[in-house]
C-alpha atoms as a PDB file:
ATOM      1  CA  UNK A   1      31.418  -7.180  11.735  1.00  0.00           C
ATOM      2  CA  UNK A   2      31.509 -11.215  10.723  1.00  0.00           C
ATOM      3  CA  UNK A   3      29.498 -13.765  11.782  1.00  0.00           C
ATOM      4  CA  UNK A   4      28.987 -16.760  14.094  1.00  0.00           C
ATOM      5  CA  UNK A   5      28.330 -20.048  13.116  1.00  0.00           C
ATOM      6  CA  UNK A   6      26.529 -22.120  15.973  1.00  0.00           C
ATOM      7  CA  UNK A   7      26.418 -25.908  15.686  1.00  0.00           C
ATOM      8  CA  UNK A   8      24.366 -27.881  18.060  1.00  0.00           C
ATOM      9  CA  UNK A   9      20.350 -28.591  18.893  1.00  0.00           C
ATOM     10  CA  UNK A  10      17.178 -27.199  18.809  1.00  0.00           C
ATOM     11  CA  UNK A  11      13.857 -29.060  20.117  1.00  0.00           C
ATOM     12  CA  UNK A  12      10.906 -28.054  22.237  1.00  0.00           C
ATOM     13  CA  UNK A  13      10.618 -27.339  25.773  1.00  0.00           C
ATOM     14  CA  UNK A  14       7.993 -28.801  27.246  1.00  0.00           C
ATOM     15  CA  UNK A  15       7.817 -26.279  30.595  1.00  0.00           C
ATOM     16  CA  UNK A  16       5.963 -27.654  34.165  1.00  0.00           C
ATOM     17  CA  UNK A  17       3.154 -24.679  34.825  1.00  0.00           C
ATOM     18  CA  UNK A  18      -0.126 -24.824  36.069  1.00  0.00           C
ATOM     19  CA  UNK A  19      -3.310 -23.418  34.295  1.00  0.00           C
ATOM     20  CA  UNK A  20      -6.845 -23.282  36.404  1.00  0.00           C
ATOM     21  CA  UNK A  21      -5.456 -24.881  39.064  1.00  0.00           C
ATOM     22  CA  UNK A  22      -4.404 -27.813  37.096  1.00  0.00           C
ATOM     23  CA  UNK A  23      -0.670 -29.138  35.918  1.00  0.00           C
ATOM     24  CA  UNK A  24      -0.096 -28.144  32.254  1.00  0.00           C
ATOM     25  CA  UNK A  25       2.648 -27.910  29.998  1.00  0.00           C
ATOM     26  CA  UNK A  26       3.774 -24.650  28.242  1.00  0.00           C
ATOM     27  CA  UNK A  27       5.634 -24.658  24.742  1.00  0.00           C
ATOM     28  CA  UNK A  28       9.064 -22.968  24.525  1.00  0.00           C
ATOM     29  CA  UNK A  29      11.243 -23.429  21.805  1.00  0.00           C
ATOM     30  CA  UNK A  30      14.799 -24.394  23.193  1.00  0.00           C
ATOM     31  CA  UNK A  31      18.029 -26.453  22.923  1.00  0.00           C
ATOM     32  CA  UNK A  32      21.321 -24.894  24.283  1.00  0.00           C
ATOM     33  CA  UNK A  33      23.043 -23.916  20.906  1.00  0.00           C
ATOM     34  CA  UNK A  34      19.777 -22.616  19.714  1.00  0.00           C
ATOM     35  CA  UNK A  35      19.547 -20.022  22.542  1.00  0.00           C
ATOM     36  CA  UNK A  36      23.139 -19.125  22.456  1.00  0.00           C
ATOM     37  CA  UNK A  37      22.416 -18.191  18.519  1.00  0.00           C
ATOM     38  CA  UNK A  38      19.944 -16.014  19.570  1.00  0.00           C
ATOM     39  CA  UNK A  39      21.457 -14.442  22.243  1.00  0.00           C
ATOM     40  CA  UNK A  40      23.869 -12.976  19.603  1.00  0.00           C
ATOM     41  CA  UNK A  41      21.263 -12.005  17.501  1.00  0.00           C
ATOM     42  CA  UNK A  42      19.378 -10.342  20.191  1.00  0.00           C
ATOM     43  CA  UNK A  43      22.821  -8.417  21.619  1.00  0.00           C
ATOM     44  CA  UNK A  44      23.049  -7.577  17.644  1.00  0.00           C
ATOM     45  CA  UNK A  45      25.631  -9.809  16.129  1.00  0.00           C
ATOM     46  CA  UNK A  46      25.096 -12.040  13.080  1.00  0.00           C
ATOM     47  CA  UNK A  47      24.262 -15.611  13.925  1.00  0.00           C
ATOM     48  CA  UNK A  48      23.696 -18.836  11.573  1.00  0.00           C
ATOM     49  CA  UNK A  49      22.669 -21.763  13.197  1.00  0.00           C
ATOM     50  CA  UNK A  50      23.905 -25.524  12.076  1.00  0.00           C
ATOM     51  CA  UNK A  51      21.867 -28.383  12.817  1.00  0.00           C
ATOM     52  CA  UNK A  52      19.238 -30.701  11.950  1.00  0.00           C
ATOM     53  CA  UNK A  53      15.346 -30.337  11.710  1.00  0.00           C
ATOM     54  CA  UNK A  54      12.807 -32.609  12.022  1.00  0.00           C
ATOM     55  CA  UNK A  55       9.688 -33.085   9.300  1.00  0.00           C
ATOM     56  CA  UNK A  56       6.329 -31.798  11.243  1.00  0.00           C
ATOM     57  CA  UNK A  57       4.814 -28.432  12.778  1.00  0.00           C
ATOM     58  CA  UNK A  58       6.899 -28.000  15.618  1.00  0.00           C
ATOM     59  CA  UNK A  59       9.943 -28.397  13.492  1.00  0.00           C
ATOM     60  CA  UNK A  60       7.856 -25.275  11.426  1.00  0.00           C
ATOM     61  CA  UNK A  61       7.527 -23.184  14.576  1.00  0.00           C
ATOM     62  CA  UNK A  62      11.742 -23.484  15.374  1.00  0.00           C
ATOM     63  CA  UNK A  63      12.506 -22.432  11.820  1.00  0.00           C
ATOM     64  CA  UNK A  64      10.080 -19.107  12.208  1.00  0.00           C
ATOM     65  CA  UNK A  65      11.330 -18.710  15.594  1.00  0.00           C
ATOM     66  CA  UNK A  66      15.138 -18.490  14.776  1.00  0.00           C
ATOM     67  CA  UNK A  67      14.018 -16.472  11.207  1.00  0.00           C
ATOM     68  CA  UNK A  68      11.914 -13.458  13.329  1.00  0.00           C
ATOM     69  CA  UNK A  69      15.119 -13.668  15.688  1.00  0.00           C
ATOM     70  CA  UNK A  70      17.333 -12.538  12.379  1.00  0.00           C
ATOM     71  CA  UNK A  71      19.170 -15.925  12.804  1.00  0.00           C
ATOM     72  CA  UNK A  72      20.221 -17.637   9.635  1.00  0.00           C
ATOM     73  CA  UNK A  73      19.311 -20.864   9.076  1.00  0.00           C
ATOM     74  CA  UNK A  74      20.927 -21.682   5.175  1.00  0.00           C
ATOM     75  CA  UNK A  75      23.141 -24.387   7.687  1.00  0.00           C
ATOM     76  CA  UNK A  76      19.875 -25.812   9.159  1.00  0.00           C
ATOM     77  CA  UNK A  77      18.976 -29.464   7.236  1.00  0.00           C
ATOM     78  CA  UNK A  78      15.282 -31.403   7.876  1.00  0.00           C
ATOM     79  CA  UNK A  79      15.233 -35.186   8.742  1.00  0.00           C
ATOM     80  CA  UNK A  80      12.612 -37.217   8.877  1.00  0.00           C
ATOM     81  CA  UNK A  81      11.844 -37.772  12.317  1.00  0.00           C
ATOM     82  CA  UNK A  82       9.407 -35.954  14.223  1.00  0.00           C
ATOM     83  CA  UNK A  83      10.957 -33.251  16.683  1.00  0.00           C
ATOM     84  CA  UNK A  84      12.225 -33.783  19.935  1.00  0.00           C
ATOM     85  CA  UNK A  85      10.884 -32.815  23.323  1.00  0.00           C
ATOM     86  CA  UNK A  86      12.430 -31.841  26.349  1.00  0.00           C
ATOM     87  CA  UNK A  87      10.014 -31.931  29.505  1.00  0.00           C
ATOM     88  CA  UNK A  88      11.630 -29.516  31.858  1.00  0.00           C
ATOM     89  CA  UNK A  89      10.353 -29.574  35.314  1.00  0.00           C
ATOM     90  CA  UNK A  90      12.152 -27.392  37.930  1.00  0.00           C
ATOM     91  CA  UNK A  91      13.378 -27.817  42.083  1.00  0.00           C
ATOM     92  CA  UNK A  92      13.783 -24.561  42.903  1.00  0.00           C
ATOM     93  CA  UNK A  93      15.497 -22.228  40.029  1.00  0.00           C
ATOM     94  CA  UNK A  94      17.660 -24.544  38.100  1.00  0.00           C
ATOM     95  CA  UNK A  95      15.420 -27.056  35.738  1.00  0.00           C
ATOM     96  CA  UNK A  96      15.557 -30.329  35.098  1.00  0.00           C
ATOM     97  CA  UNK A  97      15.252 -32.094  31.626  1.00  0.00           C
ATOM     98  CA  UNK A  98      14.018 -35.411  30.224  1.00  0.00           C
ATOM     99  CA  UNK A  99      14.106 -36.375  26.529  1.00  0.00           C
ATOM    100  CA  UNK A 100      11.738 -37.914  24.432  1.00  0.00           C
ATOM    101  CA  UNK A 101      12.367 -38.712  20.814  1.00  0.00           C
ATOM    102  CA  UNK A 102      14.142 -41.650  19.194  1.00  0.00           C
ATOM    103  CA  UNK A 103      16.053 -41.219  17.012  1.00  0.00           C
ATOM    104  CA  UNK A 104      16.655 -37.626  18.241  1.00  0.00           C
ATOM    105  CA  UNK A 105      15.727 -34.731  15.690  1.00  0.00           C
ATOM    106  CA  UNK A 106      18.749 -33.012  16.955  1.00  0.00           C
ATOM    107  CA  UNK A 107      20.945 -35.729  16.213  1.00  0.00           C
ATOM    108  CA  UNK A 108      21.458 -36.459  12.470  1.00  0.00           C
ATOM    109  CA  UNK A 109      23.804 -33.894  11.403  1.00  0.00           C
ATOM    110  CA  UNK A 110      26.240 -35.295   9.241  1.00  0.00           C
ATOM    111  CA  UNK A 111      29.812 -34.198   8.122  1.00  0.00           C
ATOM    112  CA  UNK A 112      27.980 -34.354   4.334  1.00  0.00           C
ATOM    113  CA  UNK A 113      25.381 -31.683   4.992  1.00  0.00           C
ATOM    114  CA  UNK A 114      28.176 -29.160   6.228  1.00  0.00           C
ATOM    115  CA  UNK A 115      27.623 -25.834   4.145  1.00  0.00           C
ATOM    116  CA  UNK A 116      31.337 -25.348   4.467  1.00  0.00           C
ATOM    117  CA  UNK A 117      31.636 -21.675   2.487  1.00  0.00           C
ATOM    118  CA  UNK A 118      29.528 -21.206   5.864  1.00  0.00           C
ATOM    119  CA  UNK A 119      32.072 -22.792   8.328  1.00  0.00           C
ATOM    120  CA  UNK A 120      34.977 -21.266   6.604  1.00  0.00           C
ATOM    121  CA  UNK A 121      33.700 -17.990   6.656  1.00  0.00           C
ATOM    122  CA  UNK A 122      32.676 -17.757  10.053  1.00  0.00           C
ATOM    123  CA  UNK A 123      34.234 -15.290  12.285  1.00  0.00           C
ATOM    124  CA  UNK A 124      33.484 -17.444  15.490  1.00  0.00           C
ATOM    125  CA  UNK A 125      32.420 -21.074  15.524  1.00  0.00           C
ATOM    126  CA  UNK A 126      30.555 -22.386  18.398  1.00  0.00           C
ATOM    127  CA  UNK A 127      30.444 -26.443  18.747  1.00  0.00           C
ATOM    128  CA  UNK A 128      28.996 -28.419  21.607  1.00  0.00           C
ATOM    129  CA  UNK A 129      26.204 -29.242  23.976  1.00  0.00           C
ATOM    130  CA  UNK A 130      24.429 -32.621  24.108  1.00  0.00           C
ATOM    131  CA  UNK A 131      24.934 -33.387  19.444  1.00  0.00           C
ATOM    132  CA  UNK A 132      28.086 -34.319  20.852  1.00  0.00           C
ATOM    133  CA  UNK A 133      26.473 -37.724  21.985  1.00  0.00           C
ATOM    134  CA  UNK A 134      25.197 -38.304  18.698  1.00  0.00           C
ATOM    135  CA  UNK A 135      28.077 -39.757  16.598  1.00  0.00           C
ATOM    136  CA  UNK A 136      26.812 -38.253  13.387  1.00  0.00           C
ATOM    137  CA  UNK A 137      27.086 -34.697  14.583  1.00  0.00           C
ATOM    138  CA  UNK A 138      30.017 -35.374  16.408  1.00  0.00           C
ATOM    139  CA  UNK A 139      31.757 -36.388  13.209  1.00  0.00           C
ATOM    140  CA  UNK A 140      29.981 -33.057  11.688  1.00  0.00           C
ATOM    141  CA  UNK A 141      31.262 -30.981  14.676  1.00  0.00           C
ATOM    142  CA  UNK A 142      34.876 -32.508  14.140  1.00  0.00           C
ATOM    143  CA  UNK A 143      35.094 -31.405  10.434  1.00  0.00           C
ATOM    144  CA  UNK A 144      33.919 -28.600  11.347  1.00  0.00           C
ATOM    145  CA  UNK A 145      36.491 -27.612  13.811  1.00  0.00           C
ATOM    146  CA  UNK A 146      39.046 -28.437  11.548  1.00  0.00           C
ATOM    147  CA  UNK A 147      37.923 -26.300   8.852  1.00  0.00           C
ATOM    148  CA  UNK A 148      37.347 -22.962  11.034  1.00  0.00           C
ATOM    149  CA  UNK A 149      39.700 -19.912  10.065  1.00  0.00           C
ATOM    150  CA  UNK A 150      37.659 -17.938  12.830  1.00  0.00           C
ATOM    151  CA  UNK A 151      37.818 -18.438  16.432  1.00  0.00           C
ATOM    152  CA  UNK A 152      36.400 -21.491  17.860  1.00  0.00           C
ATOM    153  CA  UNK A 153      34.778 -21.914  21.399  1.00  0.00           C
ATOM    154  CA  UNK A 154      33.346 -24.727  23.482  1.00  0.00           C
ATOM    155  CA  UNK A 155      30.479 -25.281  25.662  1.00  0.00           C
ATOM    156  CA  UNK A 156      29.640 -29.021  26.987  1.00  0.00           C
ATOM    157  CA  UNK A 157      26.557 -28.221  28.286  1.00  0.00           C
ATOM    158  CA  UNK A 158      26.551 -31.770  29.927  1.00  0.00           C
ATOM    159  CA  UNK A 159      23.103 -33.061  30.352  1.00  0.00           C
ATOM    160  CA  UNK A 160      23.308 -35.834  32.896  1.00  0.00           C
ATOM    161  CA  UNK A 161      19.767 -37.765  31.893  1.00  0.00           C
ATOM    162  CA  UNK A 162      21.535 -38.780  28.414  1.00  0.00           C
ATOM    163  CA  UNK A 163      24.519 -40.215  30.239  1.00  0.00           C
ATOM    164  CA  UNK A 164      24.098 -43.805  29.740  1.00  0.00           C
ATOM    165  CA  UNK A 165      26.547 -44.786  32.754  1.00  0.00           C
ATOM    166  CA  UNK A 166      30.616 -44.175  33.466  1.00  0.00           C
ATOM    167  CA  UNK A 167      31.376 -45.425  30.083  1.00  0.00           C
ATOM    168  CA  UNK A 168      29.651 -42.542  28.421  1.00  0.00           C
ATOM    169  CA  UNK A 169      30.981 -40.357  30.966  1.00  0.00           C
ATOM    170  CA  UNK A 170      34.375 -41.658  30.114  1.00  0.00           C
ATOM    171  CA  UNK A 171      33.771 -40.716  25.991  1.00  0.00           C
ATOM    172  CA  UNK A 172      32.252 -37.256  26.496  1.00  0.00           C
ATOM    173  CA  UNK A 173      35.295 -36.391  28.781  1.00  0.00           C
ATOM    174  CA  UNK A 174      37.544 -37.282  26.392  1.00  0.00           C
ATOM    175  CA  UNK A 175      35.555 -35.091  23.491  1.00  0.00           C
ATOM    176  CA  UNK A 176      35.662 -32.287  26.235  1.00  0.00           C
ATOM    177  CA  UNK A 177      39.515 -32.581  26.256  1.00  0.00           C
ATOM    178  CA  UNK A 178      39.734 -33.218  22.371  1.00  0.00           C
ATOM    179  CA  UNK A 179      37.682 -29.777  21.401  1.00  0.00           C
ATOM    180  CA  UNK A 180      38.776 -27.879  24.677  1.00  0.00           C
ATOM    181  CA  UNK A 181      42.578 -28.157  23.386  1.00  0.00           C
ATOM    182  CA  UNK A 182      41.795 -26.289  20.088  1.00  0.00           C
ATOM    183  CA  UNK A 183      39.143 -23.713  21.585  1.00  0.00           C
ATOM    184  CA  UNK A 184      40.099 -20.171  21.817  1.00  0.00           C
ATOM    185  CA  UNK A 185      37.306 -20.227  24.640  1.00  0.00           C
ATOM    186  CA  UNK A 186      35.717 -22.660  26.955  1.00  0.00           C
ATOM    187  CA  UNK A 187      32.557 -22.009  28.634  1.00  0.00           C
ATOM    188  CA  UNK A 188      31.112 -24.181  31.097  1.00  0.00           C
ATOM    189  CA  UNK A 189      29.060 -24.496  34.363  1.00  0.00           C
ATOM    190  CA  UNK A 190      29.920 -25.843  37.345  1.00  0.00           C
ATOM    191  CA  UNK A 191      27.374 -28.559  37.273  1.00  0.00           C
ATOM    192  CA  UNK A 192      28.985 -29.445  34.105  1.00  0.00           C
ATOM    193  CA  UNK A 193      32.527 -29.312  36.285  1.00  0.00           C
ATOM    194  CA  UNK A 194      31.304 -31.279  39.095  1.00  0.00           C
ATOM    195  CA  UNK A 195      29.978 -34.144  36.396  1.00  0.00           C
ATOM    196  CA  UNK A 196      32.893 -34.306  34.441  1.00  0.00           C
ATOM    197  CA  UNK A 197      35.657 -33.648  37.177  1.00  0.00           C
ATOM    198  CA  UNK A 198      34.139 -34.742  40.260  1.00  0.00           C
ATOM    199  CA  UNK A 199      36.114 -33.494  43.565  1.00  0.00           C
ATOM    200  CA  UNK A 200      37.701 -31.815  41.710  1.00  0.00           C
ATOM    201  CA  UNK A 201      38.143 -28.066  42.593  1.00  0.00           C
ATOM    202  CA  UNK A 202      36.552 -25.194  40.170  1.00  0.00           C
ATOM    203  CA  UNK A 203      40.093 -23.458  39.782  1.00  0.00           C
ATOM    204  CA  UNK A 204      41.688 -26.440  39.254  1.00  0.00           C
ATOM    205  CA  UNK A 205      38.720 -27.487  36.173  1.00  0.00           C
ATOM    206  CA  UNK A 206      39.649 -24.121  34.560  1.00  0.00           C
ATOM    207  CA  UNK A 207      43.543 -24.285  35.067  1.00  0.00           C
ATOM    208  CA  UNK A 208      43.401 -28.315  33.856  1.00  0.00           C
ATOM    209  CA  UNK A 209      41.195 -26.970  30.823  1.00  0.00           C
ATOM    210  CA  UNK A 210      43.295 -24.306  29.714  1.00  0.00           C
ATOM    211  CA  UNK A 211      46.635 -26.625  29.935  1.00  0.00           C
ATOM    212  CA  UNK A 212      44.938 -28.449  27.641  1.00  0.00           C
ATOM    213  CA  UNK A 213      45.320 -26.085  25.317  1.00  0.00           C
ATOM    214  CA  UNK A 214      42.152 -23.696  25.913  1.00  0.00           C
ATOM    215  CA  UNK A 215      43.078 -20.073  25.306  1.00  0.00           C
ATOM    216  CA  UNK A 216      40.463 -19.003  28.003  1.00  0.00           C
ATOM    217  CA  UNK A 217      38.262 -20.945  30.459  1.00  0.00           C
ATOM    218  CA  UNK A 218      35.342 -19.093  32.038  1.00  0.00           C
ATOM    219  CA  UNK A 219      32.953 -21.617  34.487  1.00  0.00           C
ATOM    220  CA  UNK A 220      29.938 -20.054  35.485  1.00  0.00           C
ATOM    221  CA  UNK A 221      28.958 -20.440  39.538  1.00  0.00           C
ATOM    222  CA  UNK A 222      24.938 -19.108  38.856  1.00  0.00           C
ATOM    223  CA  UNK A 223      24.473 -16.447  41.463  1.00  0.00           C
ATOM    224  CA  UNK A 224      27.751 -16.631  42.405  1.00  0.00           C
ATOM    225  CA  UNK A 225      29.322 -15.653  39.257  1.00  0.00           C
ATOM    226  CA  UNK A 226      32.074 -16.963  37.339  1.00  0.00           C
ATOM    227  CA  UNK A 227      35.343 -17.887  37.387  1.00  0.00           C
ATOM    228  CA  UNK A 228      37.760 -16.418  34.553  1.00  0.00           C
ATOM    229  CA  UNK A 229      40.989 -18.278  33.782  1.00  0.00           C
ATOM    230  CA  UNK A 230      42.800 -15.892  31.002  1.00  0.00           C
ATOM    231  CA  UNK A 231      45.980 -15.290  32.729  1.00  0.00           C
ATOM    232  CA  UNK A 232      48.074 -17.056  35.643  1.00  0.00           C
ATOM    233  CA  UNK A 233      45.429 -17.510  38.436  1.00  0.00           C
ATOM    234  CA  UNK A 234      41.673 -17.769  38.080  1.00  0.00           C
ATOM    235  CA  UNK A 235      40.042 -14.735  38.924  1.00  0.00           C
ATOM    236  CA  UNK A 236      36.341 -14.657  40.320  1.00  0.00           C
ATOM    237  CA  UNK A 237      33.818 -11.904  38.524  1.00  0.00           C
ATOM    238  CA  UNK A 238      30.850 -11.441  40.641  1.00  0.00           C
ATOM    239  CA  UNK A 239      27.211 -11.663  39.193  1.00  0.00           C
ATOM    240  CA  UNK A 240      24.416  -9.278  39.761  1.00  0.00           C
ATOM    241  CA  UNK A 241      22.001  -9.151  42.355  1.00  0.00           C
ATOM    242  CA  UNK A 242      18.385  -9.947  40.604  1.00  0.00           C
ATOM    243  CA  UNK A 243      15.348 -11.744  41.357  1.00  0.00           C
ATOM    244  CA  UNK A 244      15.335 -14.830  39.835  1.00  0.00           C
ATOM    245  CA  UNK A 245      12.331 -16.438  38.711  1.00  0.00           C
ATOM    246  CA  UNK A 246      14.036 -19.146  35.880  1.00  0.00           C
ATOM    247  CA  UNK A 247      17.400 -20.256  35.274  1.00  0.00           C
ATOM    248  CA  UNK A 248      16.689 -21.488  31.880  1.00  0.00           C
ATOM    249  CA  UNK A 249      19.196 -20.665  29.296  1.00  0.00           C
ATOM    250  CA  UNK A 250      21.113 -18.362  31.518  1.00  0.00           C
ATOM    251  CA  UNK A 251      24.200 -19.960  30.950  1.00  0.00           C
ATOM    252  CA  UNK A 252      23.645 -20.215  27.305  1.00  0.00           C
ATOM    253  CA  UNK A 253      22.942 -16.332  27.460  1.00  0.00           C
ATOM    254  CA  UNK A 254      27.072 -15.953  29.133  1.00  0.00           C
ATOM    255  CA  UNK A 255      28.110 -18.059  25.858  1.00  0.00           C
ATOM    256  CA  UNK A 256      26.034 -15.659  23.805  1.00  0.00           C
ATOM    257  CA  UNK A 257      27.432 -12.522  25.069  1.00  0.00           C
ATOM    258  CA  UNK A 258      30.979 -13.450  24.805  1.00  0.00           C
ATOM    259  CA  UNK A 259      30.518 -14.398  21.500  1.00  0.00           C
ATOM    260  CA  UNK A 260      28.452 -11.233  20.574  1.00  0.00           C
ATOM    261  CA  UNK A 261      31.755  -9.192  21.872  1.00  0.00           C
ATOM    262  CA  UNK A 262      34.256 -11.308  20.044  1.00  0.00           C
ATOM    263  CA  UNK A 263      32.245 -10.451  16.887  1.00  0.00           C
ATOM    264  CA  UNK A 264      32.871  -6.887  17.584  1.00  0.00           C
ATOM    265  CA  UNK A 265      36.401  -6.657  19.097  1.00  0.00           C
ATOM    266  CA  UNK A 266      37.983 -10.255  18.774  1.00  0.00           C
ATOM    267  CA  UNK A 267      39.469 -11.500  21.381  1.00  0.00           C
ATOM    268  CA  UNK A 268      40.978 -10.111  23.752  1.00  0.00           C
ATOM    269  CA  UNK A 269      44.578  -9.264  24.175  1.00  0.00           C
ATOM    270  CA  UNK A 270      44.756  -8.789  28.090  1.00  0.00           C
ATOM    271  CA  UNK A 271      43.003 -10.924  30.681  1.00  0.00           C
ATOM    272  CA  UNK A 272      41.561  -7.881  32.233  1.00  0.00           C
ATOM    273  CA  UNK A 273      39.600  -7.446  29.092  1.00  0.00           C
ATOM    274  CA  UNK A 274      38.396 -10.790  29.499  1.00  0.00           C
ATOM    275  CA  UNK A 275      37.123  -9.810  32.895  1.00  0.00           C
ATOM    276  CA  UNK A 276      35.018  -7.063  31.727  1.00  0.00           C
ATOM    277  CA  UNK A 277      33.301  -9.102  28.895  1.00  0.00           C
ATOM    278  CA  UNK A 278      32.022 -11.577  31.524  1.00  0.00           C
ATOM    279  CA  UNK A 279      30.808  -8.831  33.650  1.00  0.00           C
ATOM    280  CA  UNK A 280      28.719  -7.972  30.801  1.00  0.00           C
ATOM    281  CA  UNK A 281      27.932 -11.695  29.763  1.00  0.00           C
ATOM    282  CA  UNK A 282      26.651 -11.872  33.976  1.00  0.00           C
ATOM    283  CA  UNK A 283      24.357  -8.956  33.337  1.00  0.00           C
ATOM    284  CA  UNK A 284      22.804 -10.681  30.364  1.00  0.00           C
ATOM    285  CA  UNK A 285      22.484 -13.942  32.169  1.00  0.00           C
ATOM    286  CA  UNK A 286      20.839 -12.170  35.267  1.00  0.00           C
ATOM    287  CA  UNK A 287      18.225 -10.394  33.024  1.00  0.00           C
ATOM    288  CA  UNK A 288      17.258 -13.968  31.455  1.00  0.00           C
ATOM    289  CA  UNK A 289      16.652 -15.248  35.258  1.00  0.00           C
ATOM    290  CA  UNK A 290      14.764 -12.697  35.800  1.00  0.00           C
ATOM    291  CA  UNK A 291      11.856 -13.632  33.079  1.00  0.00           C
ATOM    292  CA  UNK A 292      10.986 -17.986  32.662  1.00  0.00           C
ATOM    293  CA  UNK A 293      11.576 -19.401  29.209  1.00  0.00           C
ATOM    294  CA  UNK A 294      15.130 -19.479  27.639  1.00  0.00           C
ATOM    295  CA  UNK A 295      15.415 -18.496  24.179  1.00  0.00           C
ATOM    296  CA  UNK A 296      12.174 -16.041  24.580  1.00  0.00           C
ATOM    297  CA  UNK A 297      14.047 -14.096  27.337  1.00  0.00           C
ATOM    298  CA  UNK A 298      17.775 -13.190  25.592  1.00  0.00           C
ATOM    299  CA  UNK A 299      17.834  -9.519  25.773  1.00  0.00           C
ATOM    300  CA  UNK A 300      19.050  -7.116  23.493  1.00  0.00           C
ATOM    301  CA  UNK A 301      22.141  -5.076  24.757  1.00  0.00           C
ATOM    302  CA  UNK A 302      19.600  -2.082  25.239  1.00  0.00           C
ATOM    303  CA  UNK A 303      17.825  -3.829  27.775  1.00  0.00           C
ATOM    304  CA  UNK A 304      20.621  -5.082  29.359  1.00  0.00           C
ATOM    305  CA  UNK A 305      22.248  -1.722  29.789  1.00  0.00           C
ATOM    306  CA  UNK A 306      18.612  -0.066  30.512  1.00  0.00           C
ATOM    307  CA  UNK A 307      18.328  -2.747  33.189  1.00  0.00           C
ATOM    308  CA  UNK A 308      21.573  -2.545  34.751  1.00  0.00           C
ATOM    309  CA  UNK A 309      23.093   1.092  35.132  1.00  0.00           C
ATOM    310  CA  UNK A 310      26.403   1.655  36.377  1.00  0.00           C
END
């Protein structure tokens, strides 16, 4: 079995909780691409992560984080800038996220630090999330794509608080369709299909995505599912029933899963196949729910199995 290469953020979560009766923030390590790297370690694929660092203690506590996940980090590069934090603060299940960190740790990737023996090797690159704002990593996610021999798949993972009005709306949509027509697979939610293509149908998102050139579009609908467009129509998968507690990184847990399975059977040759692998990637995603934190609650795929028994 190969490896994925995962290009995109990691920060701190700052999470809303409450300790003797007073409002207090609790430290999670997080960032989209960081939990989708390791998600596949956890399910038991091989994972590098690609991104930038900053220069003080937090920045210390990702690196040891991803390391005791078994995530490689010879892709990773420090900057000096002190790390970014995300305050997340939830309304009912799904959070909500402000930034705070200029310039942002996340966001000084270049094209130049590209290990590209590591790119080129990769089985499955992953490119996407909010470095795509940040012109420097975009440029580094670009070159990237282009050099990839593996498969390469997509996640937007809009973030609406760094959308600095319809202009920057207008840009990232266009980056959507630029990486979206070379992606073997899209993933995306439909918050992320309601920003970017509002009144706009879900079937019609993943049918517009896929004649882009997509070779699969799967658009997540939280406790409703997903919606998997691999052949002629969209098909709907059902999720589990659980008891969600925390939404956090559930979607980035779907990404994870897929790409876990396309490390160990490639991609699929029938849609049908497709449907079964985001069965799987909506059990993972329903286990994460089920505990708060993101990257702290990917499961490994004896867990998930344990947890949900057919």
């Amino acid at each position: 079995m190969g490896y994925a290469v995962v290009l995109g953020e990691a920060l701190v979560d700052l999470l809303d909780a409450e300790c003797e009766g007073r409002p207090v923030f609790r430290q999670e390590i997080g960032g989209g691409p960081l939990n989708v790297a390791v998600g596949v370690s956890r399910l038991g694929g091989a994972a590098e992560f690609v991104g930038s660092f900053g220069d003080d203690v937090l920045a210390g506590r990702i690196r040891a984080f991803l390391a005791d996940a078994g995530v490689g980090l010879a892709g990773a590069v420090a900057v000096g800038v002190p790390t970014t934090l995300a305050v997340t603060t939830h309304a009912g299940a799904e959070p909500d996220f402000r930034f705070y960190g200029e310039p942002p740790s996340y966001g000084l990737l270049t094209a130049d630090n590209l290990d590209l023996a590591l790119i080129e090797g990769a089985d499955v690159l992953y490119c996407g999330s909010i470095v795509l704002l940040c012109p420097p990593v975009l440029a580094a996610a670009r070159h990237a794509w282009s050099l990839a021999t593996g498969l390469r798949v997509f996640d937007p993972n809009v973030r609406p608080r760094l959308l600095n009005g319809p202009s920057t709306l207008d840009g990232l949509r266009e980056v959507v369709a630029e990486f979206a027509a070379g992606a073997h697979l899209v993933k995306l939610s439909e918050a992320d299909a309601a920003l970017l293509y509002p009144r706009e149908p879900v079937e019609g998102v993943a049918a517009y995505l896929r004649e882009l050139g997509a070779g699969t579009v799967v658009l997540t609908l939280g406790a409703d599912g997903a919606i998997v467009a691999a052949g002629p129509d969209p098909v709907r998968v059902p999720a589990p029933k659980v008891r969600a507690v925390d939404a956090t990184g559930a979607g980035d847990s779907v990404m994870a899963a897929l790409i876990a399975e396309l490390l160990v059977d490639g991609e699929p040759a029938e849609p049908t196949d497709w449907h079964q692998r985001v069965a799987f990637a909506l059990r993972v995603a329903g286990l994460v729910c089920e505990s708060p934190g993101g990257a702290v609650s990917m499961p490994t795929r004896a867990e998930v199995l344990a947890r949900f028994v057919d």
